[in-house]
PDB file of N, CA and C in Angstrom:
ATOM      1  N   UNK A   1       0.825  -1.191   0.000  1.00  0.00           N
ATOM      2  CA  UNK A   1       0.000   0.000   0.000  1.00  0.00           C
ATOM      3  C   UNK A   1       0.873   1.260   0.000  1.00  0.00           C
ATOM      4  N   UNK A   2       1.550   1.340   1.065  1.00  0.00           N
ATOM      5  CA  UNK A   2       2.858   2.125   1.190  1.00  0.00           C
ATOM      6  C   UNK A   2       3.284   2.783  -0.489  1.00  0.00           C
ATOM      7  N   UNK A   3       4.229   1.581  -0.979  1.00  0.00           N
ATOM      8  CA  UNK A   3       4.743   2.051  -2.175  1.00  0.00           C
ATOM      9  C   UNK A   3       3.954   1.849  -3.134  1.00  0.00           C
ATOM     10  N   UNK A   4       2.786   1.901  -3.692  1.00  0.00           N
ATOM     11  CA  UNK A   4       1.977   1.904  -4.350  1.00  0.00           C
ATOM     12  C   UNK A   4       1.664   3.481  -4.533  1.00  0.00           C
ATOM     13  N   UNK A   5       1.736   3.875  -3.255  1.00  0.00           N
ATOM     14  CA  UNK A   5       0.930   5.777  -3.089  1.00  0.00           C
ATOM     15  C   UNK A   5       2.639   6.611  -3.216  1.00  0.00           C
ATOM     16  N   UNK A   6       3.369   5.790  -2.906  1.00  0.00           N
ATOM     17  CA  UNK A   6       4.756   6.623  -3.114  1.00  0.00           C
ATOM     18  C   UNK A   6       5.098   6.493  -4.456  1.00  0.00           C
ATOM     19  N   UNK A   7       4.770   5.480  -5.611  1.00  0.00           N
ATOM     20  CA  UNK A   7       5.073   5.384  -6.737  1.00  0.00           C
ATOM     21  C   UNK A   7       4.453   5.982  -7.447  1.00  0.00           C
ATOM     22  N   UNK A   8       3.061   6.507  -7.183  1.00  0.00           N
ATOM     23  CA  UNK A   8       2.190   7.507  -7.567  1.00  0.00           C
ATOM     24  C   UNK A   8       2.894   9.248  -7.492  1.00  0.00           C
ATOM     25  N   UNK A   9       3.149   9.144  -6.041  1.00  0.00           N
ATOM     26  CA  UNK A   9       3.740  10.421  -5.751  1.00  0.00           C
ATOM     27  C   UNK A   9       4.955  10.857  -6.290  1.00  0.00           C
ATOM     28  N   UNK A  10       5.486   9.757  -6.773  1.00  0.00           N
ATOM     29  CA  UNK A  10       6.908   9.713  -7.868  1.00  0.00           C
ATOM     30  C   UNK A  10       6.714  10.621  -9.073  1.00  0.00           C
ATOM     31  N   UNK A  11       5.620   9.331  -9.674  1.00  0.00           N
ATOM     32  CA  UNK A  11       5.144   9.835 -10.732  1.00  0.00           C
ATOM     33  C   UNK A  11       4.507  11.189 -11.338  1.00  0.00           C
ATOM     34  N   UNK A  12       3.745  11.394 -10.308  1.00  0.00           N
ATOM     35  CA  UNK A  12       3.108  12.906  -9.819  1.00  0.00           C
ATOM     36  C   UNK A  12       4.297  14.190 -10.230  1.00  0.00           C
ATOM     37  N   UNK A  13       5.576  13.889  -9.482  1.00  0.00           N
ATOM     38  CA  UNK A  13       6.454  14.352  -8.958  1.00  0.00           C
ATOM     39  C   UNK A  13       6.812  14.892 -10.270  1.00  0.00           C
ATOM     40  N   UNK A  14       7.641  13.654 -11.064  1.00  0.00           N
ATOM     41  CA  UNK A  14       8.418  13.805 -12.323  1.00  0.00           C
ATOM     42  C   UNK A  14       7.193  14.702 -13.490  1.00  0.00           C
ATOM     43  N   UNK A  15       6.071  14.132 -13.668  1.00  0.00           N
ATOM     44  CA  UNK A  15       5.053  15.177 -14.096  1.00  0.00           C
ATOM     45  C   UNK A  15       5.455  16.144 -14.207  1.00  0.00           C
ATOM     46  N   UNK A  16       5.401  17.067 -12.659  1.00  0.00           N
ATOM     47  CA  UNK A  16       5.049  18.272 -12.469  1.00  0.00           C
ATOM     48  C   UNK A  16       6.670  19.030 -12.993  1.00  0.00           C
ATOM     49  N   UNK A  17       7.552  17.957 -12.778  1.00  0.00           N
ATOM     50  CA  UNK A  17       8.841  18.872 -13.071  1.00  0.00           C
ATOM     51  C   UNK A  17       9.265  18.793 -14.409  1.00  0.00           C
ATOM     52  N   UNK A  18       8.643  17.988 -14.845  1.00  0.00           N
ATOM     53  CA  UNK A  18       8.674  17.988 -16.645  1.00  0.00           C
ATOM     54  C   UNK A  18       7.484  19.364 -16.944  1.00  0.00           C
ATOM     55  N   UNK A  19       6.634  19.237 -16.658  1.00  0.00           N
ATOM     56  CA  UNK A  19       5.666  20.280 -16.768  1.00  0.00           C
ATOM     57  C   UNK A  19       6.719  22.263 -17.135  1.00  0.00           C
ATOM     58  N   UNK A  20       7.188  22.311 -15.617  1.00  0.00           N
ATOM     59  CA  UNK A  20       7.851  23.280 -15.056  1.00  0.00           C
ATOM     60  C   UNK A  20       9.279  23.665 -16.490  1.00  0.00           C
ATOM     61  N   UNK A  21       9.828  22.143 -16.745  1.00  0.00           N
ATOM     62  CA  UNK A  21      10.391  22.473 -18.032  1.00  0.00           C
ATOM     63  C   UNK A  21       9.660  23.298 -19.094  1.00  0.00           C
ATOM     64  N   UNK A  22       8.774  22.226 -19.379  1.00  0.00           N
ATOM     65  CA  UNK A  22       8.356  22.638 -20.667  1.00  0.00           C
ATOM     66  C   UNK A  22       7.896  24.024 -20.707  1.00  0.00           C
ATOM     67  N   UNK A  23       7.044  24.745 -19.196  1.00  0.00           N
ATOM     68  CA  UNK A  23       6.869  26.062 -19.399  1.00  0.00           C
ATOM     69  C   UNK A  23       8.119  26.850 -19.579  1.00  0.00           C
ATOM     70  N   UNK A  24       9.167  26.096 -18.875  1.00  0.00           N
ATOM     71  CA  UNK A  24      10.690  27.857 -19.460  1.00  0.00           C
ATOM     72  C   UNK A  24      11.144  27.511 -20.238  1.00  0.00           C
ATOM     73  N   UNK A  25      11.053  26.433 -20.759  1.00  0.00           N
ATOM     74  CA  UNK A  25      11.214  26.010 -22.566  1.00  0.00           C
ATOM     75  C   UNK A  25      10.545  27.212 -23.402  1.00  0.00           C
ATOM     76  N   UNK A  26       9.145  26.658 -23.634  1.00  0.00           N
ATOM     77  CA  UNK A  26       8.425  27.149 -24.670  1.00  0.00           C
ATOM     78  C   UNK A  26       7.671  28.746 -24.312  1.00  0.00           C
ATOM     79  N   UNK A  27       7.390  29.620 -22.922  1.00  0.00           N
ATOM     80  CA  UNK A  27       7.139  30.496 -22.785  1.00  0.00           C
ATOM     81  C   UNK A  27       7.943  31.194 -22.185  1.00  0.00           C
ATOM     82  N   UNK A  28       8.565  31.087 -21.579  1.00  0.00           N
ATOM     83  CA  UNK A  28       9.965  31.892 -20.455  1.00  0.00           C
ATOM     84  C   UNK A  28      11.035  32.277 -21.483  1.00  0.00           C
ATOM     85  N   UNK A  29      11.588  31.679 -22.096  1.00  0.00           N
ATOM     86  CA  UNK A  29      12.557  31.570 -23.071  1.00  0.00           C
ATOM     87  C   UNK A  29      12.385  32.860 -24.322  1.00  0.00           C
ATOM     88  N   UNK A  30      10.873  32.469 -24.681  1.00  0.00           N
ATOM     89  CA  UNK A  30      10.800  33.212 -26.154  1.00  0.00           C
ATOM     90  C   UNK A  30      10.349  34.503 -25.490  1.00  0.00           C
ATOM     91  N   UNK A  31       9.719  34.601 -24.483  1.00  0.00           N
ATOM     92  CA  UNK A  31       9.206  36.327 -23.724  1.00  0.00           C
ATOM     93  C   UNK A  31      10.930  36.908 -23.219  1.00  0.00           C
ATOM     94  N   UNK A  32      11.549  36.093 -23.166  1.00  0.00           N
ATOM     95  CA  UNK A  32      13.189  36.919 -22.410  1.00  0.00           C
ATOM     96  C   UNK A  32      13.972  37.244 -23.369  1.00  0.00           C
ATOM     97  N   UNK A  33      13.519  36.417 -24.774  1.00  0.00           N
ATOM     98  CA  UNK A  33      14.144  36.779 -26.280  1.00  0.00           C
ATOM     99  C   UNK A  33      13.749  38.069 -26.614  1.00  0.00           C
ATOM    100  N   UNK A  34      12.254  38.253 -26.925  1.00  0.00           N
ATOM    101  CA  UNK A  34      11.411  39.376 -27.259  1.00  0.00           C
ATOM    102  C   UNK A  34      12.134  40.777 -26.493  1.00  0.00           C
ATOM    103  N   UNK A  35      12.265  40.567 -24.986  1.00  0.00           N
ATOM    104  CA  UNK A  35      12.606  41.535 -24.304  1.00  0.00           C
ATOM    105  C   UNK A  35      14.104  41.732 -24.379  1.00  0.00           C
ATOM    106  N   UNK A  36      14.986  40.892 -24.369  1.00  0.00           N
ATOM    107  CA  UNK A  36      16.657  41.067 -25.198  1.00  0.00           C
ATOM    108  C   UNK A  36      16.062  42.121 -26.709  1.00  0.00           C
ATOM    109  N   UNK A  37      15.146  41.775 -27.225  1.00  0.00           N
ATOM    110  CA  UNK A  37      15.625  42.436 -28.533  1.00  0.00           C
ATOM    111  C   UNK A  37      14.980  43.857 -28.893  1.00  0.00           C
ATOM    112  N   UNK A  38      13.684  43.783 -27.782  1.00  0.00           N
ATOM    113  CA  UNK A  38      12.937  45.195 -27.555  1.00  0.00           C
ATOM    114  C   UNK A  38      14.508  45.723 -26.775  1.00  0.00           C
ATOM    115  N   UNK A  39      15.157  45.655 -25.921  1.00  0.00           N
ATOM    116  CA  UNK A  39      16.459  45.959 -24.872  1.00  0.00           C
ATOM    117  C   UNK A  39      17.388  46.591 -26.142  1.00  0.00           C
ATOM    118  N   UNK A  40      17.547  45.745 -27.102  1.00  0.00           N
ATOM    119  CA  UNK A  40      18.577  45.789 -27.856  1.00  0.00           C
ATOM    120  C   UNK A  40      18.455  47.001 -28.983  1.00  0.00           C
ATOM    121  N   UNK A  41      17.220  46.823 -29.391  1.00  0.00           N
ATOM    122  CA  UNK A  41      16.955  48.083 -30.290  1.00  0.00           C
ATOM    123  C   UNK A  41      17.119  49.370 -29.550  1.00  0.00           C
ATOM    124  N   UNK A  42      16.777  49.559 -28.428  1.00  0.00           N
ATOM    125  CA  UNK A  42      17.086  50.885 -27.678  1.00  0.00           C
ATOM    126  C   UNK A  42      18.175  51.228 -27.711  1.00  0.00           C
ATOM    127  N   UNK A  43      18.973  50.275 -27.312  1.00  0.00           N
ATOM    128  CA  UNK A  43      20.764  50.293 -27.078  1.00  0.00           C
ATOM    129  C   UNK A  43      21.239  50.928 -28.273  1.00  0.00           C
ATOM    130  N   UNK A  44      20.884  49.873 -29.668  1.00  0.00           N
ATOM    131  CA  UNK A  44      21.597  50.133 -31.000  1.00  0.00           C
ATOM    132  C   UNK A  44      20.862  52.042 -31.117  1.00  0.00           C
ATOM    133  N   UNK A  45      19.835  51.967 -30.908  1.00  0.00           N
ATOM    134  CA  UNK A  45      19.275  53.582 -31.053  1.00  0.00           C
ATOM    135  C   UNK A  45      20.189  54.098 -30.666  1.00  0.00           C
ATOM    136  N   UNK A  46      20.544  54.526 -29.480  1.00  0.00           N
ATOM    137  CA  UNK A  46      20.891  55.457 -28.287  1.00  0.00           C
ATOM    138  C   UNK A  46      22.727  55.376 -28.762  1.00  0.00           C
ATOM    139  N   UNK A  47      23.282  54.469 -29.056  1.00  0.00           N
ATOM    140  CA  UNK A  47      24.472  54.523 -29.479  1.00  0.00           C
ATOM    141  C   UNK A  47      25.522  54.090 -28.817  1.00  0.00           C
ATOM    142  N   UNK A  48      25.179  54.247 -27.576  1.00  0.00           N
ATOM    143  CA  UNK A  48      26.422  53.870 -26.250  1.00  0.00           C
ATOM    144  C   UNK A  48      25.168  53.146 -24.952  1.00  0.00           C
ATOM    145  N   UNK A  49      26.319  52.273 -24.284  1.00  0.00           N
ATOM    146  CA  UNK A  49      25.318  51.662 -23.364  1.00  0.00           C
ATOM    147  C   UNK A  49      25.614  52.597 -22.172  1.00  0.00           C
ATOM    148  N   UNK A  50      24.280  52.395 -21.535  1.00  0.00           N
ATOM    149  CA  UNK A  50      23.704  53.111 -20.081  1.00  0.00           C
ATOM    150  C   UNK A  50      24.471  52.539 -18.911  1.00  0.00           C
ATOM    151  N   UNK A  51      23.458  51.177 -19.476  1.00  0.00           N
ATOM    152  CA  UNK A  51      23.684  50.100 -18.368  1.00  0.00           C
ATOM    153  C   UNK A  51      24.252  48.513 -18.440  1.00  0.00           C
ATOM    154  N   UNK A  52      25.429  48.751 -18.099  1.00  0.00           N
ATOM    155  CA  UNK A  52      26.954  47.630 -18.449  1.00  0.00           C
ATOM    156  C   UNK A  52      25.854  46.235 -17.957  1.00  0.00           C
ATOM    157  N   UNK A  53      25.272  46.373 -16.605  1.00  0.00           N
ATOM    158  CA  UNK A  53      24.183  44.885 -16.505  1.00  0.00           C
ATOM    159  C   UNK A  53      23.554  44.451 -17.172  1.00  0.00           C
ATOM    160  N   UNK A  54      22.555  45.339 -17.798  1.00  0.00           N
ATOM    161  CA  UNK A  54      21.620  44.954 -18.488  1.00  0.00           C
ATOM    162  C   UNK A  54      22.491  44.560 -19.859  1.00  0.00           C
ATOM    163  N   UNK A  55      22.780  45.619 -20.575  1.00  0.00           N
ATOM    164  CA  UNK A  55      23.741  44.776 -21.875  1.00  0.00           C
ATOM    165  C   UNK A  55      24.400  43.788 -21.849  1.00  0.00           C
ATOM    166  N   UNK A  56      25.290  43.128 -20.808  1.00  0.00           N
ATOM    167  CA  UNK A  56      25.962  42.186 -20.576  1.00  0.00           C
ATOM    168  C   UNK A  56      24.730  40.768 -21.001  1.00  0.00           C
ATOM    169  N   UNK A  57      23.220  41.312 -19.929  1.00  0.00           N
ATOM    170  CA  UNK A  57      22.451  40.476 -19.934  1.00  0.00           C
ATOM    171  C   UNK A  57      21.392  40.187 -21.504  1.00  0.00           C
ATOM    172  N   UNK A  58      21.335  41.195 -22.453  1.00  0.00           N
ATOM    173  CA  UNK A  58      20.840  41.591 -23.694  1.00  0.00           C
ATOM    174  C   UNK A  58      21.602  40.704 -24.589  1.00  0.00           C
ATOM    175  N   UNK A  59      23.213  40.742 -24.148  1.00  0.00           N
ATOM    176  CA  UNK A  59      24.148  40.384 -25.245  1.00  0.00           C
ATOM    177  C   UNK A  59      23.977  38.684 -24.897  1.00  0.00           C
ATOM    178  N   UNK A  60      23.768  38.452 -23.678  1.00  0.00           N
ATOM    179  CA  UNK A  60      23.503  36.675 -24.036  1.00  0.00           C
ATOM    180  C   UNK A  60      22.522  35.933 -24.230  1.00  0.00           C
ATOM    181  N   UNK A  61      21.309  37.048 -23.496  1.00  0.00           N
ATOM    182  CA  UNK A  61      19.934  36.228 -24.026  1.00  0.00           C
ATOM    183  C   UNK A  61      19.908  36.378 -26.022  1.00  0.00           C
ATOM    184  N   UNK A  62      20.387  37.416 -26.465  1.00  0.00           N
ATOM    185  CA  UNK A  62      20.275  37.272 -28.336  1.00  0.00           C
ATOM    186  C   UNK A  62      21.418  36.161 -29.040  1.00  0.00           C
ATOM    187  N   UNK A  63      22.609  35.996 -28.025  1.00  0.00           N
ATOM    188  CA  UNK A  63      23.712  34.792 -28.189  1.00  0.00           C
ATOM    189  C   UNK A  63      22.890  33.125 -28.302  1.00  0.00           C
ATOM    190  N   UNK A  64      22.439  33.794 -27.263  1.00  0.00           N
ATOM    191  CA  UNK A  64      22.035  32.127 -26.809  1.00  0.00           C
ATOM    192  C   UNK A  64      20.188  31.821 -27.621  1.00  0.00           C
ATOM    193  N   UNK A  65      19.611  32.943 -28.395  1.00  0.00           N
ATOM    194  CA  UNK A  65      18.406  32.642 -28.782  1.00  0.00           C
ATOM    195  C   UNK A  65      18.656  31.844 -30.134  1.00  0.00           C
ATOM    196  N   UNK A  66      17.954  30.727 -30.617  1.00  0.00           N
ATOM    197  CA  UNK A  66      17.498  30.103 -31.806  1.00  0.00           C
ATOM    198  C   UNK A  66      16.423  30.124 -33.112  1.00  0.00           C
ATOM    199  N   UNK A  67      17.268  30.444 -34.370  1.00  0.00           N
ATOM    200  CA  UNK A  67      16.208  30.289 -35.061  1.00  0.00           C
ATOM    201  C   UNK A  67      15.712  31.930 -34.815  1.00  0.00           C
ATOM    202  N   UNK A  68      16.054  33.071 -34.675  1.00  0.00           N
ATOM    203  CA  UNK A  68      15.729  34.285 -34.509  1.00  0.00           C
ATOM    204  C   UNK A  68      16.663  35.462 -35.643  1.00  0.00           C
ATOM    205  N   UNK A  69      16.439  35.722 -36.783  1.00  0.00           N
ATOM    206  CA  UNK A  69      17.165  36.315 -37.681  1.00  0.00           C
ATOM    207  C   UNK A  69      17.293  37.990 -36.716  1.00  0.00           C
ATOM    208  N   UNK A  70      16.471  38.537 -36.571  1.00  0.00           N
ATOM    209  CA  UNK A  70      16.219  39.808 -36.111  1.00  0.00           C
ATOM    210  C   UNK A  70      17.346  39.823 -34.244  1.00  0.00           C
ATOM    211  N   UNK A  71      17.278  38.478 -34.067  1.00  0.00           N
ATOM    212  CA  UNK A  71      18.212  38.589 -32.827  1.00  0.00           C
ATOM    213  C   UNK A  71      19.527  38.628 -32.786  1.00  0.00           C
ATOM    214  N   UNK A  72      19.871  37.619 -34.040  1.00  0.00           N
ATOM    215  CA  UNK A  72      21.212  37.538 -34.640  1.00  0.00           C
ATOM    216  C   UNK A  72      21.909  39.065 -35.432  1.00  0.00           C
ATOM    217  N   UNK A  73      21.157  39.427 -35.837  1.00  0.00           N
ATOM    218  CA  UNK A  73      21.513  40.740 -36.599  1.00  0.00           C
ATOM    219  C   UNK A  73      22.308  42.210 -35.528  1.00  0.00           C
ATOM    220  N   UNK A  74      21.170  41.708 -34.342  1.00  0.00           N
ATOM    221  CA  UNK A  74      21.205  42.815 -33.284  1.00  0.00           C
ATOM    222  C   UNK A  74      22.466  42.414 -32.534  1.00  0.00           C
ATOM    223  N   UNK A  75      22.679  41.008 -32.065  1.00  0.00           N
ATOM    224  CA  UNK A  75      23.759  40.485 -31.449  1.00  0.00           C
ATOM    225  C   UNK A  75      24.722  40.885 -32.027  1.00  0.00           C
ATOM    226  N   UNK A  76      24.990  40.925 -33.782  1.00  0.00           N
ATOM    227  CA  UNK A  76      26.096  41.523 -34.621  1.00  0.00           C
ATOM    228  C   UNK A  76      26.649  42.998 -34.296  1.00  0.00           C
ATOM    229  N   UNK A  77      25.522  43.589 -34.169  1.00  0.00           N
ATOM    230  CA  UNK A  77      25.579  45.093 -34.090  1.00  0.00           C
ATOM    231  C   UNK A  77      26.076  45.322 -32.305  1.00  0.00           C
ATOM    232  N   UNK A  78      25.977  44.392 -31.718  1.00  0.00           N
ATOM    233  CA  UNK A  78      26.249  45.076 -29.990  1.00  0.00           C
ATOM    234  C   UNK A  78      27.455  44.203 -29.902  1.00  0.00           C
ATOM    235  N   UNK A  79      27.950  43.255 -30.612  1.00  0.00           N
ATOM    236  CA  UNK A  79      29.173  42.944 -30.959  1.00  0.00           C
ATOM    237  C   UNK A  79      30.216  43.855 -30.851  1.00  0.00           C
ATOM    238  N   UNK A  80      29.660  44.266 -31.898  1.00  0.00           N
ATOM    239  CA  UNK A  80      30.932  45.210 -32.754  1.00  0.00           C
ATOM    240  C   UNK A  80      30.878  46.733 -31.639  1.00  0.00           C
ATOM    241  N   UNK A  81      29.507  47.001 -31.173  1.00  0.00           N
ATOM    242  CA  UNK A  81      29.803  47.721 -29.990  1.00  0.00           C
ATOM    243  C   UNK A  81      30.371  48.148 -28.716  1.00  0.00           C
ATOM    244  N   UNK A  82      30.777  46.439 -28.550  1.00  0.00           N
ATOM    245  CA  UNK A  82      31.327  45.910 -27.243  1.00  0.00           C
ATOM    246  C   UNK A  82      32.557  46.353 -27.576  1.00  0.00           C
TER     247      UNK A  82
END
């Protein structure tokens, strides 16, 4: 009885943390892209950075995004800024 309700609660378990993936996979990920590249267009505007944190943090969320032409372009441009 015991491990019957604990093998459940296992199961339950791994669920919920596969779940928790898949949300900063597929929604966490692409909203922190969007906001790197809304971040990034300001930057490339303005000409010089403000704020050394935030760019540091701009320059790896557009590094590390996939499959994003408009992120890659911007990453080029704060490249060559750096």
């Amino acid at each position: 009885m015991l491990t019957e309700r604990y093998l459940l609660f296992s199961i339950f378990l791994l669920m919920l943390l596969g779940a928790a993936i898949a949300f900063s996979l597929f929604v966490v990920k692409p909203l922190q892209t969007r906001w790197a590249i809304v971040k990034a267009r300001q930057i490339v505007e303005e000409g010089k950075v403000r704020n050394k944190w935030q760019f540091r943090n701009v320059y790896r969320m557009l590094a590390t995004s996939k499959n994003d032409l408009e992120a890659t372009k911007l990453w080029q441009i704060l490249d060559r800024m750096r």
